[in-house]
Protein backbone atom coordinates (compact mmCIF):
# COMPACT_ATOMS: atom_id res chain seq x y z
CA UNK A 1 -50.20 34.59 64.50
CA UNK A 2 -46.87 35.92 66.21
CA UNK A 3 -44.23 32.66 66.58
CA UNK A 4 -42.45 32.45 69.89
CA UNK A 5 -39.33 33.44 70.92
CA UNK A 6 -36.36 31.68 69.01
CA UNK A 7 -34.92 30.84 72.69
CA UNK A 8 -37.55 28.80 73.34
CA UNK A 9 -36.61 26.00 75.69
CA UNK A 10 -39.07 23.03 75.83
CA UNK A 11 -39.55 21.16 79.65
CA UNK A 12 -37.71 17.73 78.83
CA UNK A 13 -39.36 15.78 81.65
CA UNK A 14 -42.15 15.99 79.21
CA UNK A 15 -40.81 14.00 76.81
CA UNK A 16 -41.01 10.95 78.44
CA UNK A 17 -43.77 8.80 79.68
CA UNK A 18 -44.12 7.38 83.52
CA UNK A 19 -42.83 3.97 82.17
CA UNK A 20 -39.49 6.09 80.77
CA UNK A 21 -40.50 5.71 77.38
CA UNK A 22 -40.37 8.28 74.34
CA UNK A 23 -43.78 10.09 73.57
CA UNK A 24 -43.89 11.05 69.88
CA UNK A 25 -47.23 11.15 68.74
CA UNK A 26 -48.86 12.40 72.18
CA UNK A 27 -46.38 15.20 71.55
CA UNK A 28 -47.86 16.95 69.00
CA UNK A 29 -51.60 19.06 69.72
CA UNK A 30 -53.08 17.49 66.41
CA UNK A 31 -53.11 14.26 68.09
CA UNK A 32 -56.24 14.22 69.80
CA UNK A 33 -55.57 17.27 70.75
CA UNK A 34 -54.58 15.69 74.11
CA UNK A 35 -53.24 19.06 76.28
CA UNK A 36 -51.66 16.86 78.88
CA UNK A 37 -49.06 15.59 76.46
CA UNK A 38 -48.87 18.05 73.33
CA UNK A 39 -45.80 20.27 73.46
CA UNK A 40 -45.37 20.99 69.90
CA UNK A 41 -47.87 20.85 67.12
CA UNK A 42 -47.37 19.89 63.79
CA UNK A 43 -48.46 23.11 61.81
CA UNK A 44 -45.84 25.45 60.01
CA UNK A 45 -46.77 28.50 62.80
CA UNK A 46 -47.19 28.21 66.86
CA UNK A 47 -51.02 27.37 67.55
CA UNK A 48 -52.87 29.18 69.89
CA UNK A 49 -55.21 26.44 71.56
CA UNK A 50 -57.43 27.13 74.78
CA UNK A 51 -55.33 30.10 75.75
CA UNK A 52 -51.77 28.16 75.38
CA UNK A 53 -49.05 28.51 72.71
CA UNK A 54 -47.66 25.31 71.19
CA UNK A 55 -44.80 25.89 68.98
CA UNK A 56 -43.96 25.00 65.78
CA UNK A 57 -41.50 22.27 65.78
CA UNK A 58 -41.73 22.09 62.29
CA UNK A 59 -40.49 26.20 62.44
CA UNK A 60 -37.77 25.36 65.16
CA UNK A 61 -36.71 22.49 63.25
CA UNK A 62 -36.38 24.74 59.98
CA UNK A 63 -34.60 27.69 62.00
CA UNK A 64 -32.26 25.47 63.59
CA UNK A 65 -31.03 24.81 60.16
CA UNK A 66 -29.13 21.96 61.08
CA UNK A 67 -28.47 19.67 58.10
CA UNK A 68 -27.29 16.77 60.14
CA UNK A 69 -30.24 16.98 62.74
CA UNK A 70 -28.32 16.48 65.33
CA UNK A 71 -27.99 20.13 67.53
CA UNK A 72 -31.65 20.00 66.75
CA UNK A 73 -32.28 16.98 68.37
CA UNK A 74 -30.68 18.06 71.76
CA UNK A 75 -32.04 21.23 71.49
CA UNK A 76 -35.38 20.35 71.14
CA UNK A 77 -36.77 17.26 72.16
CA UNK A 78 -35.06 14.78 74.90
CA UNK A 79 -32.05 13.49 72.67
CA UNK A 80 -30.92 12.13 69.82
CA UNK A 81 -32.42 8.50 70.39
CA UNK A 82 -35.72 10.40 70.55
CA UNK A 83 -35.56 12.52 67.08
CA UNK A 84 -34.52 9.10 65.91
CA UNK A 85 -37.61 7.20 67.50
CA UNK A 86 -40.14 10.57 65.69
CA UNK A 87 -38.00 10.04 62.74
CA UNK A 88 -38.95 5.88 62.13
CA UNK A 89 -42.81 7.26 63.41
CA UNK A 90 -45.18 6.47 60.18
CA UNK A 91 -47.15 9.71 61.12
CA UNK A 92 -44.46 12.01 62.10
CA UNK A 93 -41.58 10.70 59.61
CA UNK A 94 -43.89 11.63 56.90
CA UNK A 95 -43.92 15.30 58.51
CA UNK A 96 -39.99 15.47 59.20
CA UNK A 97 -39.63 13.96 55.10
CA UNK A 98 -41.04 17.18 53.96
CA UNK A 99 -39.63 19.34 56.48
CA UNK A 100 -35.73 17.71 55.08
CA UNK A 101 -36.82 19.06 51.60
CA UNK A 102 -37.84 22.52 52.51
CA UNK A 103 -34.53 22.81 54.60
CA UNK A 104 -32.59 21.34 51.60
CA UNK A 105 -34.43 23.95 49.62
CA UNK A 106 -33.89 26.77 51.47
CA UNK A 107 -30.04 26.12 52.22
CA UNK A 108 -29.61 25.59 48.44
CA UNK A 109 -31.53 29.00 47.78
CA UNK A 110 -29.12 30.56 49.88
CA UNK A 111 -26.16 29.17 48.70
CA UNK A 112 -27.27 30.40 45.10
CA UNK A 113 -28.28 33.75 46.34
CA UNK A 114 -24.74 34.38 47.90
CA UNK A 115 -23.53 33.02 44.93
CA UNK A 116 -25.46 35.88 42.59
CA UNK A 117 -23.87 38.44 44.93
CA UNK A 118 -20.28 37.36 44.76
CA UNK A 119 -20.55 36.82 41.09
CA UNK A 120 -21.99 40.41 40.52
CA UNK A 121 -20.27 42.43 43.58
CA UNK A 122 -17.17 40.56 43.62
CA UNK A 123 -16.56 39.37 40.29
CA UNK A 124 -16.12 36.33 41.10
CA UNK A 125 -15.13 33.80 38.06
CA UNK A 126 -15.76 30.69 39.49
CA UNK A 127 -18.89 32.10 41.12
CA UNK A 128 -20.32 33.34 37.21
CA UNK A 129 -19.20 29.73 35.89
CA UNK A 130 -20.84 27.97 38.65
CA UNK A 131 -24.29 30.08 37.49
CA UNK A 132 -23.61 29.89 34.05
CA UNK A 133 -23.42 25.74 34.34
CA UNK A 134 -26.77 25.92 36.59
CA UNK A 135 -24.35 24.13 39.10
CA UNK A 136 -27.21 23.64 41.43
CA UNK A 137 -28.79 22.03 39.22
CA UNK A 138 -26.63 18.98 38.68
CA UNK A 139 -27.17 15.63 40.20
CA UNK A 140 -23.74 14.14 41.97
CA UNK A 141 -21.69 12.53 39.43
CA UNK A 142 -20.62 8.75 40.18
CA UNK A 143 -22.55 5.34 40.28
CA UNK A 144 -26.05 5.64 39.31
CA UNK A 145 -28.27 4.19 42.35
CA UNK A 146 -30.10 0.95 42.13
CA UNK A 147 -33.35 2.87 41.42
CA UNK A 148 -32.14 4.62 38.77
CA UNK A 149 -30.90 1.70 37.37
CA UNK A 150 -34.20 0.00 37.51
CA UNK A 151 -35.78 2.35 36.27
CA UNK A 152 -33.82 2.58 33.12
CA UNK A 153 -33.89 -1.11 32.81
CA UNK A 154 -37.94 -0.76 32.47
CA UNK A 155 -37.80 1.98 30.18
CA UNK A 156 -35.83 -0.05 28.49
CA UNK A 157 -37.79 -2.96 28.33
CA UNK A 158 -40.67 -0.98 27.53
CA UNK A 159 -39.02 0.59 24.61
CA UNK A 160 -38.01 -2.49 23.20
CA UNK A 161 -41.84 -4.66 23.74
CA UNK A 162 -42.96 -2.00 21.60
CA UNK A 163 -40.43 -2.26 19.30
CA UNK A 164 -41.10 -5.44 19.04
CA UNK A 165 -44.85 -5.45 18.48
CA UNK A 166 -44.01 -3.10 15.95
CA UNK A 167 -41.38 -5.13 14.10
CA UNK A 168 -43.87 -8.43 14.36
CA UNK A 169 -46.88 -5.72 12.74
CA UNK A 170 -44.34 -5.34 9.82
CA UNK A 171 -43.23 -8.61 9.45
CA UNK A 172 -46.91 -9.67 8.79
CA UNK A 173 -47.82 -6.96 7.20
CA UNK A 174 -44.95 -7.46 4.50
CA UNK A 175 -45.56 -10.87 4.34
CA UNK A 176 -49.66 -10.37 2.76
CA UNK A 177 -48.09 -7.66 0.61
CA UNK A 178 -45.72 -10.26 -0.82
């Protein structure tokens, strides 16, 4: 299927209900495929339903390539109150989650790919090193977060019941051998 234009500009008044209030759901065509309210749809490509396009919001939303979500946000649906409102949305969030990663991905990709180049074309030392180290592949130094603390903690623990179950196995075992 052929995507729309990347200068697609959605209708805004649509974005809001009589009562003033954000649509989120009734945005999308998957929900109920309601055509009075669907101006995106969920899929990775536009969708092609009963003769009208729906784009990809998930495709805008990885063009954009807006880390911070915010140009997105005005760009795309009403503001920034309303990506915020899709964002907190049990169905949609779950969407946007995945779509984060992907862009997180793909910037990441990049930044290695340009990375290759200037280390080969350039000869760029610190470029090679970064490479060499698998600098992308690092996790950000500093305090470990509270998840990764508990889950050291029950690794920990785990380690150590068996250990223990162990140790009391030997104990009694030593003792009949005695």
């Amino acid at each position: 299927m052929e995507t729309m234009s990347k200068e697609y500009t959605p209708d805004k008044s649509r974005f809001k209900d009589e009562k003033g209030r954000y649509i989120v759901q009734g945005l999308f065509l998957e929900d109920r495929y309601n055509t009075d309210l669907a101006v995106y749809t969920l899929d990775g490509a536009d969708k092609d339903y009963k003769g009208v396009i729906y784009p990809s919001l998930k495709r805008l939303y990885l063009e954009q390539c807006d880390p911070k979500e915010y140009l997105f946000a005005s760009k795309y649906l009403f503001d920034w109150d309303h990506w915020q409102r899709m964002c907190n949305n049990a169905i949609v969030g779950r969407h946007i989650e995945k779509w984060r990663e992907e862009l997180e991905l793909s910037l990441v990709s990049e930044g290695v790919s340009a990375l290759i180049d200037l280390a080969l074309n350039e000869k760029s030392y610190q470029a090679a090193k970064y490479l060499a180290d698998r600098g992308w592949d690092k996790r950000a130094r500093g305090r470990p977060s509270k998840e990764e603390i508990e889950g050291h903690l029950k690794r920990t623990l785990a380690d150590t019941n068996e250990y223990d179950r162990d140790f009391e196995l030997l104990k009694f075992h030593k003792k009949d051998s005695a």
